[in-house]
PDB file of N, CA and C in Angstrom:
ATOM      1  N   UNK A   1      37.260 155.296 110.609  1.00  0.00           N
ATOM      2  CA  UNK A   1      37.176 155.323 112.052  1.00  0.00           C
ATOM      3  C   UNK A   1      38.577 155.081 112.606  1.00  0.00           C
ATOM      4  N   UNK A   2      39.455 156.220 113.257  1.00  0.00           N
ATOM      5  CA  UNK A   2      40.632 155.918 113.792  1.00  0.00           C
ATOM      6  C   UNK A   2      40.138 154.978 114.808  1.00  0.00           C
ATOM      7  N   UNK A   3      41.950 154.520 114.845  1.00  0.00           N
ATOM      8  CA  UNK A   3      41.911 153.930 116.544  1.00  0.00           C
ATOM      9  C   UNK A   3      42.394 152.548 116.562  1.00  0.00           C
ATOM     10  N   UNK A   4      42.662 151.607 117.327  1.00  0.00           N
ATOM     11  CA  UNK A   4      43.825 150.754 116.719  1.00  0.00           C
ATOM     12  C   UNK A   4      43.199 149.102 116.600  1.00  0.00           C
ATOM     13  N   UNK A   5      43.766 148.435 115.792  1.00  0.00           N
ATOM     14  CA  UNK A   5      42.848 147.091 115.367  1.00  0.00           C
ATOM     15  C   UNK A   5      43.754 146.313 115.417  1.00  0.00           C
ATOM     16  N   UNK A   6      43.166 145.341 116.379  1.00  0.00           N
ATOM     17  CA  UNK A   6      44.077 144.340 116.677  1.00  0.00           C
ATOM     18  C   UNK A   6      44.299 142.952 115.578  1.00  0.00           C
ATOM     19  N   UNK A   7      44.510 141.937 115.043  1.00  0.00           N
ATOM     20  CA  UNK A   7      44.855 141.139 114.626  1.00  0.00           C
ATOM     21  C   UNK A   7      43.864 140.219 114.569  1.00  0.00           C
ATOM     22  N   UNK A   8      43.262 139.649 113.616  1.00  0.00           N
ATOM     23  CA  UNK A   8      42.278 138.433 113.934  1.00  0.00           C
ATOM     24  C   UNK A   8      42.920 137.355 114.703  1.00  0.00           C
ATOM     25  N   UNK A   9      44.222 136.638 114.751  1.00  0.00           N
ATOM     26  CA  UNK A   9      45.038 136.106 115.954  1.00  0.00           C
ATOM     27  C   UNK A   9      44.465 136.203 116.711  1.00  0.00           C
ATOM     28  N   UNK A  10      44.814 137.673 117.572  1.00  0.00           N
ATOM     29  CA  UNK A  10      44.411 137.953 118.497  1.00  0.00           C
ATOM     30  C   UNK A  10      43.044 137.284 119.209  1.00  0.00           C
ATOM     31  N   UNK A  11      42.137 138.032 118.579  1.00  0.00           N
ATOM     32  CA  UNK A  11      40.755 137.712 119.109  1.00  0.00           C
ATOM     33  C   UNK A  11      40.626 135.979 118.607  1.00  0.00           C
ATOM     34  N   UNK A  12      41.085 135.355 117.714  1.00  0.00           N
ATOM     35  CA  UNK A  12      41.463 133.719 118.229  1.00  0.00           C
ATOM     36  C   UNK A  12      41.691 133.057 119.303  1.00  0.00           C
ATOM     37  N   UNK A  13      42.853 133.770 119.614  1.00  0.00           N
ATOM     38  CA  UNK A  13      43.272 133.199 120.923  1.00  0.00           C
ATOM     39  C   UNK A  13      42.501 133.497 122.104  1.00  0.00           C
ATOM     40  N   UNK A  14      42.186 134.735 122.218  1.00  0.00           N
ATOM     41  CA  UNK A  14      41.676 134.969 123.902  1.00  0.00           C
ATOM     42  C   UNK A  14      39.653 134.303 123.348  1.00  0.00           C
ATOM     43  N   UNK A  15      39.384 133.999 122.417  1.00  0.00           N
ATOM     44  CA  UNK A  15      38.238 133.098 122.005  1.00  0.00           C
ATOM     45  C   UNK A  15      38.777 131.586 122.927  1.00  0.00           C
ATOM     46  N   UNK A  16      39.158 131.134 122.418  1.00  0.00           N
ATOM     47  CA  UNK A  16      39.912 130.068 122.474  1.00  0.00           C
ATOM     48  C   UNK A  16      40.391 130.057 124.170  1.00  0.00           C
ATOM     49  N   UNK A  17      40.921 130.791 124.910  1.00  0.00           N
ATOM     50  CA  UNK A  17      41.226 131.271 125.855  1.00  0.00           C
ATOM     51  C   UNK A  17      39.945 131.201 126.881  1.00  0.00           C
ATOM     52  N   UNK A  18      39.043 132.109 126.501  1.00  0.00           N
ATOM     53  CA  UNK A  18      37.595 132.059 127.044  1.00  0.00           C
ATOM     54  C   UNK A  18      36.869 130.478 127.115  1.00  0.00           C
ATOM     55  N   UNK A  19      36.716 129.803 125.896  1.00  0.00           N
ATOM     56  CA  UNK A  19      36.189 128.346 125.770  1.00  0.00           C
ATOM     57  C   UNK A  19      37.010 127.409 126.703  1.00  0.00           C
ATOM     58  N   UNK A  20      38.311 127.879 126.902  1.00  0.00           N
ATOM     59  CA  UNK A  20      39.361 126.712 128.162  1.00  0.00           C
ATOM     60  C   UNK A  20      39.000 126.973 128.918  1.00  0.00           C
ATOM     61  N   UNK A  21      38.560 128.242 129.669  1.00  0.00           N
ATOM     62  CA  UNK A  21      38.120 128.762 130.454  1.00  0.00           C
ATOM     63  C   UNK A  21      36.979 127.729 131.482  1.00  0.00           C
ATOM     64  N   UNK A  22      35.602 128.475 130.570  1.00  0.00           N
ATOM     65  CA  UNK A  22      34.176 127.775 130.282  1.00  0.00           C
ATOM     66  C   UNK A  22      34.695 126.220 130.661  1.00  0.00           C
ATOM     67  N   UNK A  23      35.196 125.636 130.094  1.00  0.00           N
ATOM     68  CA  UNK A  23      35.565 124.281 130.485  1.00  0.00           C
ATOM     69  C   UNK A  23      36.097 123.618 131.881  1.00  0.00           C
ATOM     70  N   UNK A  24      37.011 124.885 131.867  1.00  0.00           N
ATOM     71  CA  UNK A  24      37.978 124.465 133.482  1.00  0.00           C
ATOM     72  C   UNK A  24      36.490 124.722 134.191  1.00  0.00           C
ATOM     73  N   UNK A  25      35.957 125.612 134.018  1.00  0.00           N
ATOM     74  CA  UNK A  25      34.576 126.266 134.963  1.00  0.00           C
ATOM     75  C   UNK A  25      33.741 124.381 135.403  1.00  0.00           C
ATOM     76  N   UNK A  26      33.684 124.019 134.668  1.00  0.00           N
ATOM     77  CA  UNK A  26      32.973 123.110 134.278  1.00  0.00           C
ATOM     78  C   UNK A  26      33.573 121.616 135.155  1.00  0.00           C
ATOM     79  N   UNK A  27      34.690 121.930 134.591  1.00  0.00           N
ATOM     80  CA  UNK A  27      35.403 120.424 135.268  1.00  0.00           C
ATOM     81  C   UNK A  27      35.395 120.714 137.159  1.00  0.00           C
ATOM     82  N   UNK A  28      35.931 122.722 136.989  1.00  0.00           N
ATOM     83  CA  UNK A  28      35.906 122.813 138.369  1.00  0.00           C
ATOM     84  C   UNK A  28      34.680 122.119 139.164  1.00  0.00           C
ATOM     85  N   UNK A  29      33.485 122.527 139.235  1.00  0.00           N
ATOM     86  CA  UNK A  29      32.007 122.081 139.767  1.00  0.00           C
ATOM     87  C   UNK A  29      32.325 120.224 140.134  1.00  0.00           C
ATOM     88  N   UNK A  30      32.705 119.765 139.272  1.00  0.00           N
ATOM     89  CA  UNK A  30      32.801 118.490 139.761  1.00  0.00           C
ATOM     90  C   UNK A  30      33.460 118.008 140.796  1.00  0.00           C
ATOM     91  N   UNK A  31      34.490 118.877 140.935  1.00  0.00           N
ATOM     92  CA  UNK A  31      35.239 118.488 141.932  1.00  0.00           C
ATOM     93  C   UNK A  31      34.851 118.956 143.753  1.00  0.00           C
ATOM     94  N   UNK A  32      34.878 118.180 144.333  1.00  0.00           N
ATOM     95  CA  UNK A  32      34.283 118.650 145.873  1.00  0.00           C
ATOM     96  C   UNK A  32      35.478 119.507 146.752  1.00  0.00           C
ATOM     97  N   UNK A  33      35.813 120.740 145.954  1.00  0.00           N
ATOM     98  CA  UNK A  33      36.474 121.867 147.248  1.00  0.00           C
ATOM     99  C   UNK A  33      36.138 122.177 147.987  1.00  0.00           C
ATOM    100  N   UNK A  34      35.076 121.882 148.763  1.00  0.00           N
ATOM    101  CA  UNK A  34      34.287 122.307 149.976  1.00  0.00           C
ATOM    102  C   UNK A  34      33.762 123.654 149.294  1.00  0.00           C
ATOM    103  N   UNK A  35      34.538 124.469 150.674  1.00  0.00           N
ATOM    104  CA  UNK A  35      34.018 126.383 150.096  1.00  0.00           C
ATOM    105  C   UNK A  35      35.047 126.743 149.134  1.00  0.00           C
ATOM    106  N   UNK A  36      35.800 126.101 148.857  1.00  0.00           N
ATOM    107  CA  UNK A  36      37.008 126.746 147.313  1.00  0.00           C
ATOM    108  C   UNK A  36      36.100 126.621 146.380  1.00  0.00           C
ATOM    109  N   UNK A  37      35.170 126.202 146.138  1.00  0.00           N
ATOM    110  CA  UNK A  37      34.327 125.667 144.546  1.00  0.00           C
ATOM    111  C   UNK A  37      33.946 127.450 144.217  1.00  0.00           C
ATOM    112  N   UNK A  38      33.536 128.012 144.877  1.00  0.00           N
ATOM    113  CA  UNK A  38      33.065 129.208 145.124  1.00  0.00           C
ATOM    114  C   UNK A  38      34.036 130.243 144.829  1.00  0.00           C
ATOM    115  N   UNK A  39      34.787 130.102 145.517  1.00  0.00           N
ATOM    116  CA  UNK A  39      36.342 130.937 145.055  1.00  0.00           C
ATOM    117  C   UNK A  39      36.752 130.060 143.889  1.00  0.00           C
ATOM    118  N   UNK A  40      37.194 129.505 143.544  1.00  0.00           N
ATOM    119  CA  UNK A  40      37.841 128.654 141.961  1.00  0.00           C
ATOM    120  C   UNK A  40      36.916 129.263 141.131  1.00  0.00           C
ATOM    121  N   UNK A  41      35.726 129.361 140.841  1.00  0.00           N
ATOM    122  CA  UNK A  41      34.361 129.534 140.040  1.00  0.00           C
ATOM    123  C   UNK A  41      34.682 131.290 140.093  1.00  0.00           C
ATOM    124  N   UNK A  42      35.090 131.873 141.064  1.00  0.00           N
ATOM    125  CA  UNK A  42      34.718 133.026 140.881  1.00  0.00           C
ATOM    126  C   UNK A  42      36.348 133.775 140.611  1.00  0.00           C
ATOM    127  N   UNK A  43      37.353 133.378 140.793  1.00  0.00           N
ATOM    128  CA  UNK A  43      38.685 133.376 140.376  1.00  0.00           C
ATOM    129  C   UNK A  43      38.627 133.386 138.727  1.00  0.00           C
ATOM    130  N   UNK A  44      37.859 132.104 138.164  1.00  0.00           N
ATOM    131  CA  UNK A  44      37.941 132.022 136.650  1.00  0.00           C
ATOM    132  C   UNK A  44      36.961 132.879 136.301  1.00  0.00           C
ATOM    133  N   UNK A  45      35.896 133.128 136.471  1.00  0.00           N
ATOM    134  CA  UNK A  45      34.640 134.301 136.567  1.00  0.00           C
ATOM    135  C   UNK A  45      35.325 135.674 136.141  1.00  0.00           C
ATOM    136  N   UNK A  46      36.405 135.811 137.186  1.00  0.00           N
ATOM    137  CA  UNK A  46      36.775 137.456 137.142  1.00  0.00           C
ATOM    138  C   UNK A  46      38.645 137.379 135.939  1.00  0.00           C
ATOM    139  N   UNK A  47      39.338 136.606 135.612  1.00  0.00           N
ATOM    140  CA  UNK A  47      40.180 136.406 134.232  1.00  0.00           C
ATOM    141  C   UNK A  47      39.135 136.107 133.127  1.00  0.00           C
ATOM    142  N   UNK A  48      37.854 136.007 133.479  1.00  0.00           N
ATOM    143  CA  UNK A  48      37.028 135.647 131.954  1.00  0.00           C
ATOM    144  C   UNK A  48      36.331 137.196 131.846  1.00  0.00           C
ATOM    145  N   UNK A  49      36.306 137.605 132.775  1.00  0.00           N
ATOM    146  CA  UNK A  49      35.559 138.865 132.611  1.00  0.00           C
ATOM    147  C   UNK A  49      36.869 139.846 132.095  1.00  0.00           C
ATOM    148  N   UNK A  50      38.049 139.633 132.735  1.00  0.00           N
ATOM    149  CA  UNK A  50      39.416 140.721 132.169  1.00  0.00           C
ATOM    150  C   UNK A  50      39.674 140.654 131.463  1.00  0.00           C
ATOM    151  N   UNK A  51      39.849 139.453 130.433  1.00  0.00           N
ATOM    152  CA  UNK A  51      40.046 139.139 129.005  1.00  0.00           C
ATOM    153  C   UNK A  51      38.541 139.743 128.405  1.00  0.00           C
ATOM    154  N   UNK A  52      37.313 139.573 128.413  1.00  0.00           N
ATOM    155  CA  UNK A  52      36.232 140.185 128.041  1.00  0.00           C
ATOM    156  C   UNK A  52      36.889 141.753 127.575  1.00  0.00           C
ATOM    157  N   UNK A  53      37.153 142.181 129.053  1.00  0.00           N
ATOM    158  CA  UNK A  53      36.961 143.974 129.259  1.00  0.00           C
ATOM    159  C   UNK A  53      38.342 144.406 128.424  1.00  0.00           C
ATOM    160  N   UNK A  54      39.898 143.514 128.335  1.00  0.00           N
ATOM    161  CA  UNK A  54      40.913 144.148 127.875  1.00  0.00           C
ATOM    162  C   UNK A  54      40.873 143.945 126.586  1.00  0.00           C
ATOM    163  N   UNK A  55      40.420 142.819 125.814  1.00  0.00           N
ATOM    164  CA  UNK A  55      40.556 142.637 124.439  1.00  0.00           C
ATOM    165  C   UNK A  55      39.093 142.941 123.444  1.00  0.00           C
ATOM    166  N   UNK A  56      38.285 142.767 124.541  1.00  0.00           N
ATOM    167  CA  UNK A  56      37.145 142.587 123.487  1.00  0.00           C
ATOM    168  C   UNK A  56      36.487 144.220 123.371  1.00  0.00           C
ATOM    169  N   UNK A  57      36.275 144.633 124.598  1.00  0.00           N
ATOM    170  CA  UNK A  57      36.053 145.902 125.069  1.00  0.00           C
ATOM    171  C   UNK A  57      36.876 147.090 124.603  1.00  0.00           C
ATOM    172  N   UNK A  58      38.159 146.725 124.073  1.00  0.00           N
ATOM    173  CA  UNK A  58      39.545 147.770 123.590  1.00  0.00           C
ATOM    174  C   UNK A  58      39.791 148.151 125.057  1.00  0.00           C
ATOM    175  N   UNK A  59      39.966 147.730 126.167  1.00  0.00           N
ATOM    176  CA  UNK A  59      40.581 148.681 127.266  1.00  0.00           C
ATOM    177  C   UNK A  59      42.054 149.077 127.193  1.00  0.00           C
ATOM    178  N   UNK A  60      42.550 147.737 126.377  1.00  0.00           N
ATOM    179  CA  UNK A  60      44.184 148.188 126.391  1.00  0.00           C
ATOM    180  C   UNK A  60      44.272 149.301 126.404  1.00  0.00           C
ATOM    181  N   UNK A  61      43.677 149.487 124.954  1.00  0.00           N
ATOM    182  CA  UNK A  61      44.059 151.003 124.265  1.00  0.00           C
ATOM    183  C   UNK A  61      43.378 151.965 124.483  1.00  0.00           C
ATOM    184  N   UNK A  62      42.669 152.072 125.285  1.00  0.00           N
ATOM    185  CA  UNK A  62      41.849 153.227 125.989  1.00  0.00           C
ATOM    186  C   UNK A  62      42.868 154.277 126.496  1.00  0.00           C
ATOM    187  N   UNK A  63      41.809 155.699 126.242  1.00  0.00           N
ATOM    188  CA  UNK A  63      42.754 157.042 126.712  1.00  0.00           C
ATOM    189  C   UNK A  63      42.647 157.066 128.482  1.00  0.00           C
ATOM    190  N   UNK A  64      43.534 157.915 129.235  1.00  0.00           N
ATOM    191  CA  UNK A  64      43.257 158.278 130.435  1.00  0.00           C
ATOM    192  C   UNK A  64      41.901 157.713 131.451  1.00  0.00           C
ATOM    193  N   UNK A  65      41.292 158.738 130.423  1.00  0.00           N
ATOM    194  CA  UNK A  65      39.999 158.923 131.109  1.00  0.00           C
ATOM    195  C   UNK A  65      38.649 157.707 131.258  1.00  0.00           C
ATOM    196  N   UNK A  66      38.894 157.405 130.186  1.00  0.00           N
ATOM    197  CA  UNK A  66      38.113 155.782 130.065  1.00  0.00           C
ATOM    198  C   UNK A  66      38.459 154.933 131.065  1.00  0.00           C
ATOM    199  N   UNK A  67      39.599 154.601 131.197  1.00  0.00           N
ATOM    200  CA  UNK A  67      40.466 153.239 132.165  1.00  0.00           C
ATOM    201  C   UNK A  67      40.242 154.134 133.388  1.00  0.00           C
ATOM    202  N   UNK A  68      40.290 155.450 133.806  1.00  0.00           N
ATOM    203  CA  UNK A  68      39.274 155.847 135.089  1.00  0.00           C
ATOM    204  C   UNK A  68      38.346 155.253 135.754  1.00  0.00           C
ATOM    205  N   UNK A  69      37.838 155.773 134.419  1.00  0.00           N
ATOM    206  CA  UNK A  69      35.652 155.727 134.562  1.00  0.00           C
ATOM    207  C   UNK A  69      35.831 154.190 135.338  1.00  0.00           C
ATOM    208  N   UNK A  70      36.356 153.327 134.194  1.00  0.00           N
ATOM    209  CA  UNK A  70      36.325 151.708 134.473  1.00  0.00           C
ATOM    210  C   UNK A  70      36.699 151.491 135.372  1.00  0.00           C
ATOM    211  N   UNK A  71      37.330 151.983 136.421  1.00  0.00           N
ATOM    212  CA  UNK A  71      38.430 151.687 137.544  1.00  0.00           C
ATOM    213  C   UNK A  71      37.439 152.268 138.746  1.00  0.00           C
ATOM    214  N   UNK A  72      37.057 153.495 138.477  1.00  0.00           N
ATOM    215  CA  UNK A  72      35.730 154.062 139.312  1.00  0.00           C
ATOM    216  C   UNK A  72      34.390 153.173 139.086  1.00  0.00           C
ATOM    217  N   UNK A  73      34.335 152.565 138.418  1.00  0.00           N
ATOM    218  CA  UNK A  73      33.196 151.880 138.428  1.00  0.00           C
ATOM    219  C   UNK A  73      33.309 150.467 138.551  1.00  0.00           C
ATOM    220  N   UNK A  74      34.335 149.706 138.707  1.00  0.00           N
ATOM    221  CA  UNK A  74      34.791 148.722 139.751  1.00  0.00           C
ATOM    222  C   UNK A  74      35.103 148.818 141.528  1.00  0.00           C
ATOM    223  N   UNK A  75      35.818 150.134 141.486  1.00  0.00           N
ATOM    224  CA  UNK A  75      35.199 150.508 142.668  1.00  0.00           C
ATOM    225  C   UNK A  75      34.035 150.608 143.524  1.00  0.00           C
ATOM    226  N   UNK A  76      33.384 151.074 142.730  1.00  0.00           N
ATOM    227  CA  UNK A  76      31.726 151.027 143.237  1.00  0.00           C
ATOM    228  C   UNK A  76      31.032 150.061 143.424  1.00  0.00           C
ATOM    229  N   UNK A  77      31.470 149.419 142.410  1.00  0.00           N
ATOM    230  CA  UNK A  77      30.963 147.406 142.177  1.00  0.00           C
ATOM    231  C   UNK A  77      31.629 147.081 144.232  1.00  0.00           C
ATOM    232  N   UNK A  78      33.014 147.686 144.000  1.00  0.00           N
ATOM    233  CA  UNK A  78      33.270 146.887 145.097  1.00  0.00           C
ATOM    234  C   UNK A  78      32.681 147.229 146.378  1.00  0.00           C
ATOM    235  N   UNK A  79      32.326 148.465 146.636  1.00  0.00           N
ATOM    236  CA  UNK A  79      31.790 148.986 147.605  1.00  0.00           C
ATOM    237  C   UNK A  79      30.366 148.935 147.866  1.00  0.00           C
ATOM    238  N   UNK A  80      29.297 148.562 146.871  1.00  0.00           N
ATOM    239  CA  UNK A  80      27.987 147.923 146.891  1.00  0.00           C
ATOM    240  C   UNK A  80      28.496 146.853 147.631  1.00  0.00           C
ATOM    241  N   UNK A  81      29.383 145.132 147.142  1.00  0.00           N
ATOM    242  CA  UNK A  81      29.394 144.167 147.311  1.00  0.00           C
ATOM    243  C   UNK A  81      29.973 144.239 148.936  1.00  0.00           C
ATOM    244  N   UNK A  82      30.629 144.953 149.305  1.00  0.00           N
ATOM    245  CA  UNK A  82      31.264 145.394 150.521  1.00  0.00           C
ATOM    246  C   UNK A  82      30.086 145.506 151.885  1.00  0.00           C
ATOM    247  N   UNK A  83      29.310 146.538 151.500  1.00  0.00           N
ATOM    248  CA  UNK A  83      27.897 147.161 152.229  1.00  0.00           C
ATOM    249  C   UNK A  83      27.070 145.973 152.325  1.00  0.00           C
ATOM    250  N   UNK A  84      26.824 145.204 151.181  1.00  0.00           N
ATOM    251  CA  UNK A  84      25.486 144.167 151.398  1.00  0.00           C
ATOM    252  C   UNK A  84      26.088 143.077 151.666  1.00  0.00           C
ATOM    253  N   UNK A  85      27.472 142.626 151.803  1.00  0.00           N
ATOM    254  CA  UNK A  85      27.931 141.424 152.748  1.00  0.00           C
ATOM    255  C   UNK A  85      27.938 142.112 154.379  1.00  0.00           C
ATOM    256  N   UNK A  86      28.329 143.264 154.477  1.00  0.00           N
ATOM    257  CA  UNK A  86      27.922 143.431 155.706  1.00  0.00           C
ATOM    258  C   UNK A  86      26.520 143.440 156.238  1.00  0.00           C
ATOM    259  N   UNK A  87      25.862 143.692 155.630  1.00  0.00           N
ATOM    260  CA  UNK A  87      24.391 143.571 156.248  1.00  0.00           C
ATOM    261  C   UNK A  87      23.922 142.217 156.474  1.00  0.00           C
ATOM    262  N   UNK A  88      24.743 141.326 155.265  1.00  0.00           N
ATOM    263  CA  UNK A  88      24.292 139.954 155.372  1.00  0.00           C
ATOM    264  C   UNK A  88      24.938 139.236 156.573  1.00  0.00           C
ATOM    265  N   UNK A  89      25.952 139.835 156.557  1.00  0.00           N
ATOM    266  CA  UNK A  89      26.685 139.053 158.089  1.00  0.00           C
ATOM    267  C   UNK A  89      26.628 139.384 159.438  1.00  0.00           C
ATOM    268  N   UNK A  90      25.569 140.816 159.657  1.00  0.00           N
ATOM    269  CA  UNK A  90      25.701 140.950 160.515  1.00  0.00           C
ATOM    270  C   UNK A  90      23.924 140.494 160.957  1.00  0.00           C
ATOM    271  N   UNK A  91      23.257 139.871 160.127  1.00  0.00           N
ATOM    272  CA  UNK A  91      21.886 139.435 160.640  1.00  0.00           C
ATOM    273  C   UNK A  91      21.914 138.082 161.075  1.00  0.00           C
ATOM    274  N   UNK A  92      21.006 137.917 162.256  1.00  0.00           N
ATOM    275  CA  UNK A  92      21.149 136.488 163.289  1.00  0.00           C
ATOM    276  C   UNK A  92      20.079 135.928 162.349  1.00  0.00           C
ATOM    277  N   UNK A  93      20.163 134.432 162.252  1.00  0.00           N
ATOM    278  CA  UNK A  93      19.775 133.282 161.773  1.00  0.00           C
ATOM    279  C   UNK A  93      18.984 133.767 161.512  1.00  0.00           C
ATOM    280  N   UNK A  94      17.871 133.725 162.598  1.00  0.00           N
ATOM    281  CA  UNK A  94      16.468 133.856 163.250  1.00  0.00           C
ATOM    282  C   UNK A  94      15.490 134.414 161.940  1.00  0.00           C
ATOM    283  N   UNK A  95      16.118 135.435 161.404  1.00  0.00           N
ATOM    284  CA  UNK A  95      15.183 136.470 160.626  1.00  0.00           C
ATOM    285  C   UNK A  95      15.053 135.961 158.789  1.00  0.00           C
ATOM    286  N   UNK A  96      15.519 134.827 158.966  1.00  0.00           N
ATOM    287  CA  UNK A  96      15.183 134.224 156.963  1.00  0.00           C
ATOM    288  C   UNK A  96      14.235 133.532 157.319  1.00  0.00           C
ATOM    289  N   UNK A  97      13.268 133.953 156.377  1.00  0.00           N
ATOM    290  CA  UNK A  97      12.000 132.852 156.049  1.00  0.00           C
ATOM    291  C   UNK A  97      11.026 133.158 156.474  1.00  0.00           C
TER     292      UNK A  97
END
C-alpha cells in the first residue's frame, strides 16, 4: 500500500499531546470564566480535533483534492452553525417551553 508513514514518535507525541489536552479540558471546567469556559472548552475542542484530522486522519499528506473536500466540508459545518444561531437569536424569550 503506497503512501507515506509517519514514525511511531510521531503518533506518541500528538497521543500524548491529545491526553494534555483532555486534562487542560478538565482543569479548564473548574475554573469560573464566566462565558470564556465555553470558548476555552471549545478553543481546546477544535486543536484536539486538528491534531485528530492532520496526524491521525493523514491530512498532511493528502492530494489536492481531499484537503478540498475537507475544507468544503468545514465550510458547510460552518454555514449550518451560522443559519441555526441565527434562528436561535433571533427568537423572543416567550416561545421555549
Amino acid at each position: 500500500m503506497p503512501g507515506h508513514v509517519s514514525p511511531k514518535r510521531v503518533y506518541f507525541i500528538v497521543c500524548g499531546l491529545l491526553l494534555f489536552c483532555t486534562y487542560l479540558t478538565v482543569q479548564v471546567a473548574y475554573f469560573d470564566l464566566g462565558i470564556y469556559n465555553v470558548v476555552a472548552a471549545l478553543v481546546i475542542a477544535g486543536f484536539k480535533g486538528s491534531l485528530v484530522v492532520l496526524f491521525f486522519m493523514h491530512m498532511r499528506e493528502a492530494d489536492g483534492l481531499t484537503k478540498t473536500v475537507a475544507m468544503a466540508g468545514l465550510l458547510w459545518l460552518g454555514i449550518l452553525m451560522a443559519i441555526t444561531l441565527a434562528d436561535y437569536l433571533t427568537r423572543s424569550l416567550g416561545t421555549f417551553g
